[in-house]
PDB file of N, CA and C in Angstrom:
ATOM      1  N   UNK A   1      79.266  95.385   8.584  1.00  0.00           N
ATOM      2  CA  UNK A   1      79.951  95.335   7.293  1.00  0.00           C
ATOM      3  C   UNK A   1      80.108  93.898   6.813  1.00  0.00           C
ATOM      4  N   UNK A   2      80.392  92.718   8.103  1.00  0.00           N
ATOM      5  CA  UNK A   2      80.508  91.894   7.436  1.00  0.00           C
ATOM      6  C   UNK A   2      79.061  90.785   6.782  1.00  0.00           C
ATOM      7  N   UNK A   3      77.874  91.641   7.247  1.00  0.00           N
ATOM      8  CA  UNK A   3      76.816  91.112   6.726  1.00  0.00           C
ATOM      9  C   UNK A   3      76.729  91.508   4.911  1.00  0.00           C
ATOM     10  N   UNK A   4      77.178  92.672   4.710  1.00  0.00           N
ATOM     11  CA  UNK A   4      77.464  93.145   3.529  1.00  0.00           C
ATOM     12  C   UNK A   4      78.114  92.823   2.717  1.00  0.00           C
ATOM     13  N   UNK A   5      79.493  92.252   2.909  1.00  0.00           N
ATOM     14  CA  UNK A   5      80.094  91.713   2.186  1.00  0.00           C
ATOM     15  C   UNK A   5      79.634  90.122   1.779  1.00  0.00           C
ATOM     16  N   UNK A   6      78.819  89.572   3.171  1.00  0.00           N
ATOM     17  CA  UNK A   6      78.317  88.094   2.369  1.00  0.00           C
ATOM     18  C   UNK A   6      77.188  88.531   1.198  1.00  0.00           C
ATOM     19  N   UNK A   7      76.426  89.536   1.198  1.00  0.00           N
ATOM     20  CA  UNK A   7      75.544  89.523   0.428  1.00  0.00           C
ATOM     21  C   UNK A   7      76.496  89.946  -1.100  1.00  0.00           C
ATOM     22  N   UNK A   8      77.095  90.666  -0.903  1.00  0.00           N
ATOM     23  CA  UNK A   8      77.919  90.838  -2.390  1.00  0.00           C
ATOM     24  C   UNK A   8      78.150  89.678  -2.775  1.00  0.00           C
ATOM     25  N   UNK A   9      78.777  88.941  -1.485  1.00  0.00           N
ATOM     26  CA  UNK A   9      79.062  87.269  -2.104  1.00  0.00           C
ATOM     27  C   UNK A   9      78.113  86.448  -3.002  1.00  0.00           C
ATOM     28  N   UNK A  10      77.228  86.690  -1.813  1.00  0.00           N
ATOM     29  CA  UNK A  10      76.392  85.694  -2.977  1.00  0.00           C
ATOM     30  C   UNK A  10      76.042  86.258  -3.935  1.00  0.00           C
ATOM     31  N   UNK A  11      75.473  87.760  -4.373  1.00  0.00           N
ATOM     32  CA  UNK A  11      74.827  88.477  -5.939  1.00  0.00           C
ATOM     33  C   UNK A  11      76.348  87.878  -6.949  1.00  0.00           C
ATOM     34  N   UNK A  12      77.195  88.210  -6.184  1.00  0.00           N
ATOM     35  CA  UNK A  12      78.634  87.737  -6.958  1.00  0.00           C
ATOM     36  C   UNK A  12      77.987  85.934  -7.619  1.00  0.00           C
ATOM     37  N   UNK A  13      77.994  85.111  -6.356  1.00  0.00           N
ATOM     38  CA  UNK A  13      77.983  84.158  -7.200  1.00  0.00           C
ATOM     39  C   UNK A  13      76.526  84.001  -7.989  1.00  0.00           C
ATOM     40  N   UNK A  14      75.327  84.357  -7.625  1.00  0.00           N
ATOM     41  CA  UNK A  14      74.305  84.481  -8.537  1.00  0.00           C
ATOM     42  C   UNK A  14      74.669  84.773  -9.870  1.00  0.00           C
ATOM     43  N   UNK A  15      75.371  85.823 -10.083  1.00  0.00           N
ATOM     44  CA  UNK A  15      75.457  86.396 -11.217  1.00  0.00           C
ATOM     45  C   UNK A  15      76.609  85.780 -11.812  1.00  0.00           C
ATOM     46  N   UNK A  16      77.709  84.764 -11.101  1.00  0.00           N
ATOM     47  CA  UNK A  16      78.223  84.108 -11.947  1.00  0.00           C
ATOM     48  C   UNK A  16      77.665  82.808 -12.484  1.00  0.00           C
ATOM     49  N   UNK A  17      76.376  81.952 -11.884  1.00  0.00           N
ATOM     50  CA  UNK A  17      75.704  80.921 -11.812  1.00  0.00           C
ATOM     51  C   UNK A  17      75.008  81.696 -13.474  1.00  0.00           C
ATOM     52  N   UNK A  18      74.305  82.368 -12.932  1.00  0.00           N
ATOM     53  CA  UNK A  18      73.194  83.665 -14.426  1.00  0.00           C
ATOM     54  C   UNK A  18      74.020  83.681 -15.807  1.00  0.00           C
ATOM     55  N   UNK A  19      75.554  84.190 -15.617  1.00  0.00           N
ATOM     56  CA  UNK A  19      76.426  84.468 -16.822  1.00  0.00           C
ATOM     57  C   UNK A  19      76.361  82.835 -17.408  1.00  0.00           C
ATOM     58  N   UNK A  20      76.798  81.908 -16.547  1.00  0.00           N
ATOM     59  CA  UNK A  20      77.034  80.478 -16.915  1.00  0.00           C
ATOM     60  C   UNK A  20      76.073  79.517 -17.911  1.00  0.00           C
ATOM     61  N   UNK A  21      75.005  80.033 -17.106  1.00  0.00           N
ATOM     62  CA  UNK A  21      73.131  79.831 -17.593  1.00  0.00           C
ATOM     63  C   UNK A  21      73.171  80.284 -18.920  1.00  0.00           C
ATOM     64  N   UNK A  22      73.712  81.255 -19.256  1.00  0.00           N
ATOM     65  CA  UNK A  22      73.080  82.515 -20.170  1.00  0.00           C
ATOM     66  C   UNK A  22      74.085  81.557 -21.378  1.00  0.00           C
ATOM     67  N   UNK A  23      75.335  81.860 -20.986  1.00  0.00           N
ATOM     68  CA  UNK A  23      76.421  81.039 -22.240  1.00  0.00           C
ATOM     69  C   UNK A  23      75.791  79.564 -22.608  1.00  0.00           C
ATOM     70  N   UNK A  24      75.626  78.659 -21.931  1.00  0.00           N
ATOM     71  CA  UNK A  24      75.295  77.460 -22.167  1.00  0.00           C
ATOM     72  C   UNK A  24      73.775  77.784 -23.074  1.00  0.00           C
ATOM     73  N   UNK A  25      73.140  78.155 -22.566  1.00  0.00           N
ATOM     74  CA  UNK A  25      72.036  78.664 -23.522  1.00  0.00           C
ATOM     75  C   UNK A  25      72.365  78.910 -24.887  1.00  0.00           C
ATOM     76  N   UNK A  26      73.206  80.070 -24.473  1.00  0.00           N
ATOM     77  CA  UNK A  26      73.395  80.980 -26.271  1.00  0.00           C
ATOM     78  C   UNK A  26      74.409  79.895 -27.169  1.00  0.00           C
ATOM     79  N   UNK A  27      74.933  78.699 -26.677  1.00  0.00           N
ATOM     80  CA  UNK A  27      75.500  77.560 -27.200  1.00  0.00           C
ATOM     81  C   UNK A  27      74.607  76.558 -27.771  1.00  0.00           C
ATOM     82  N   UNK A  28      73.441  76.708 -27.270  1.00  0.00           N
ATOM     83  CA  UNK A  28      72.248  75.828 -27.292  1.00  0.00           C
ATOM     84  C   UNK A  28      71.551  75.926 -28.294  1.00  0.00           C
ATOM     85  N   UNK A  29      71.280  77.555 -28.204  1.00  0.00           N
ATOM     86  CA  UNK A  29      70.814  77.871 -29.285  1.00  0.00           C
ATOM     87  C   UNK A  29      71.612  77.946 -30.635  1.00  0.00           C
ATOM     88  N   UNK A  30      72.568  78.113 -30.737  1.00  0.00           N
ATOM     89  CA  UNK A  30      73.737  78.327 -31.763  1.00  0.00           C
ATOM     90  C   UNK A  30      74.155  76.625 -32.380  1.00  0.00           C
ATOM     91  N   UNK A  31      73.874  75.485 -31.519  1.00  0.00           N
ATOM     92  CA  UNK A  31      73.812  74.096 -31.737  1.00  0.00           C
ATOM     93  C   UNK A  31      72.387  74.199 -32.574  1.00  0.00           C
ATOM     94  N   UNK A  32      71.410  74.391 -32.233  1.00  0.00           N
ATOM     95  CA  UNK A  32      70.412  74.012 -32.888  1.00  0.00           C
ATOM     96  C   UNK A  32      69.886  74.548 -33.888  1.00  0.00           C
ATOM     97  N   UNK A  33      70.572  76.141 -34.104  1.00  0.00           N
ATOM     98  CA  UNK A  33      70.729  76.795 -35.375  1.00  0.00           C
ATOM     99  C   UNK A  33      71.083  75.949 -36.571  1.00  0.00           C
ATOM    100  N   UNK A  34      72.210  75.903 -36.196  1.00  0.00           N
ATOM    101  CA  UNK A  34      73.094  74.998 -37.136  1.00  0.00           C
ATOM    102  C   UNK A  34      72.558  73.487 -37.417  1.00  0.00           C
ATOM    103  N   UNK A  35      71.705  73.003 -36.514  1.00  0.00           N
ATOM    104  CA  UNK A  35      71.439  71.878 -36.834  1.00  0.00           C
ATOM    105  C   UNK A  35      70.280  71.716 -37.730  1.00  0.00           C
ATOM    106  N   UNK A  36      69.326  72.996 -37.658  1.00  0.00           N
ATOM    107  CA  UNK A  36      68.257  73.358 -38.686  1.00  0.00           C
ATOM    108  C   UNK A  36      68.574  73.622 -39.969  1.00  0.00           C
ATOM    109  N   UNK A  37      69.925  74.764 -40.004  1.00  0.00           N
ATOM    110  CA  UNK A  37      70.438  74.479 -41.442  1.00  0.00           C
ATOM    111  C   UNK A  37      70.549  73.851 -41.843  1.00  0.00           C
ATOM    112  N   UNK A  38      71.618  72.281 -41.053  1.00  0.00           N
ATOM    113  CA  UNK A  38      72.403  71.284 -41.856  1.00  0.00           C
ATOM    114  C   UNK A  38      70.896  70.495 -42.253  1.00  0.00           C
ATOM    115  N   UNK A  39      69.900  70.987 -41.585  1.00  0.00           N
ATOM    116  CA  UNK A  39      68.743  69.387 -41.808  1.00  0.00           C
ATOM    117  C   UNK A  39      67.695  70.201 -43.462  1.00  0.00           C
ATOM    118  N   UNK A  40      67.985  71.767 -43.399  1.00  0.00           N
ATOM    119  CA  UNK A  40      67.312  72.312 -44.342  1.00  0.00           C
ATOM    120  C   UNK A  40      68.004  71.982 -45.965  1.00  0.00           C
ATOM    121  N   UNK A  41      69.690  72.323 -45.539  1.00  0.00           N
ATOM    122  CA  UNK A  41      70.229  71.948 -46.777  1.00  0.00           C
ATOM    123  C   UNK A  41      70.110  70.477 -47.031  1.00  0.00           C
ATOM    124  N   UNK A  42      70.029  69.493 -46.204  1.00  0.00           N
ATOM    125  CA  UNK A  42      69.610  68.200 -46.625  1.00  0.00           C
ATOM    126  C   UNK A  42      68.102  68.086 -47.262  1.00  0.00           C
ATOM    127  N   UNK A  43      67.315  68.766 -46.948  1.00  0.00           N
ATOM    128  CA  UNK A  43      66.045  68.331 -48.127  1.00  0.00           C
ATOM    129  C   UNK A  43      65.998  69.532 -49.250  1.00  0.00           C
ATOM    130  N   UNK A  44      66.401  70.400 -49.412  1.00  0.00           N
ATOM    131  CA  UNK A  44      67.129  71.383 -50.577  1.00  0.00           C
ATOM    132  C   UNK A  44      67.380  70.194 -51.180  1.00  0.00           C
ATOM    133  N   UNK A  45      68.642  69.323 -50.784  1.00  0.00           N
ATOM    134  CA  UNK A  45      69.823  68.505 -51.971  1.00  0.00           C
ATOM    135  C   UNK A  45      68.579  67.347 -52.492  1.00  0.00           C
ATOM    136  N   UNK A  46      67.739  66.719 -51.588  1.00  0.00           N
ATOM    137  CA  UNK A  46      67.220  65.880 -51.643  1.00  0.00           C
ATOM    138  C   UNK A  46      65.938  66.532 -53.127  1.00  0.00           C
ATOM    139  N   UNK A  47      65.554  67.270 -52.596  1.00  0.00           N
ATOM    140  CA  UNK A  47      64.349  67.498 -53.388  1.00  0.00           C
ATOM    141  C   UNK A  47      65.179  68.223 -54.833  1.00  0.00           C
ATOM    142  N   UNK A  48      66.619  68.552 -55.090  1.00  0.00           N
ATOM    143  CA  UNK A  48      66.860  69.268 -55.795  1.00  0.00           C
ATOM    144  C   UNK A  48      67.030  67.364 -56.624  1.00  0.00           C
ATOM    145  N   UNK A  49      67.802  66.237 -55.722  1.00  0.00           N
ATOM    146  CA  UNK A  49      68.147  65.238 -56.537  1.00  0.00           C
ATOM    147  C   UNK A  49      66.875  64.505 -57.500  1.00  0.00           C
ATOM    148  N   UNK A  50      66.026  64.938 -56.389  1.00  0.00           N
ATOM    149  CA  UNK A  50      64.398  64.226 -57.099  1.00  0.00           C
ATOM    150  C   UNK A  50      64.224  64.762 -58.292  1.00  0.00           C
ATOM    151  N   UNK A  51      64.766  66.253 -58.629  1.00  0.00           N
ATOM    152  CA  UNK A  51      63.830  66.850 -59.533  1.00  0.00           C
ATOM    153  C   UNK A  51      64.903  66.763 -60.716  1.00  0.00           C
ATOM    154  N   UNK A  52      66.043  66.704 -60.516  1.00  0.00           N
ATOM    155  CA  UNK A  52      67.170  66.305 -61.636  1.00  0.00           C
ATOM    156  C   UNK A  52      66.429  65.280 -61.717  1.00  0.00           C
ATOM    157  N   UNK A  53      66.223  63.993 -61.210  1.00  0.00           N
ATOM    158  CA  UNK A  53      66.071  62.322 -61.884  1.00  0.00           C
ATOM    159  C   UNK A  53      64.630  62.474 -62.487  1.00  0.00           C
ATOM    160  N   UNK A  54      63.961  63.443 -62.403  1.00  0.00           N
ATOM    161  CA  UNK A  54      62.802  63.867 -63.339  1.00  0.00           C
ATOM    162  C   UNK A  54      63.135  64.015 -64.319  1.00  0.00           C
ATOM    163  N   UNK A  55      63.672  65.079 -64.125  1.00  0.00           N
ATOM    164  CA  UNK A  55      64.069  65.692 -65.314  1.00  0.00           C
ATOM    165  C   UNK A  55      64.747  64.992 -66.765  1.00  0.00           C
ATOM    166  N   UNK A  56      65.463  63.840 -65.723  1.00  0.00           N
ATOM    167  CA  UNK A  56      66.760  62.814 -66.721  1.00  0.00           C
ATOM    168  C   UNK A  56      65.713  61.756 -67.471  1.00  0.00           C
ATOM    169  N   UNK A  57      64.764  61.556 -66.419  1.00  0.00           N
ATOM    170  CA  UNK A  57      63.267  60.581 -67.381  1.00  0.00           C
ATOM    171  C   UNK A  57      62.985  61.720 -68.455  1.00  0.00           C
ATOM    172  N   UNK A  58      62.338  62.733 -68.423  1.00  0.00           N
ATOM    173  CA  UNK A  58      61.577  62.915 -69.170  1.00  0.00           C
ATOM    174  C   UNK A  58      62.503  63.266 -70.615  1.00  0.00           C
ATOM    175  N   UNK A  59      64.324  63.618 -70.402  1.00  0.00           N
ATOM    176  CA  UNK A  59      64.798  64.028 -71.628  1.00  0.00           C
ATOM    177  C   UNK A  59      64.952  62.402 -72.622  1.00  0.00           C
ATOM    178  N   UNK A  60      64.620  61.406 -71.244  1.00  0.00           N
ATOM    179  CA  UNK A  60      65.420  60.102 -72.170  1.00  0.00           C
ATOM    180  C   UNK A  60      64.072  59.604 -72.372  1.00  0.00           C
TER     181      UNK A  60
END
């Protein structure tokens, strides 16, 4: 029995090492989500500012 209980031990800690893995990941990914947006809405604003200062030449 007590060979049994070390093996629970360790799947125990495997699978708390796995859960740990898994969160830091899904943080990882959720960082770099967000960091694609913030870099998408920056050339949105950019290319939206270009095309206003076009626009402001061609009315003046």
């Amino acid at each position: 029995m007590v060979k049994g209980t070390k093996v629970n031990n360790e799947l125990g800690d495997l699978l708390g090492q796995f859960d740990k893995a898994l969160k830091n990941f899904s943080h990882q990914l959720i960082a770099m989500a967000e960091k694609k947006e913030k870099e998408e809405k920056m050339i949105v604003q950019f290319f939206h500012q270009l095309l206003q200062e076009e626009v402001e030449e061609v009315v003046l």
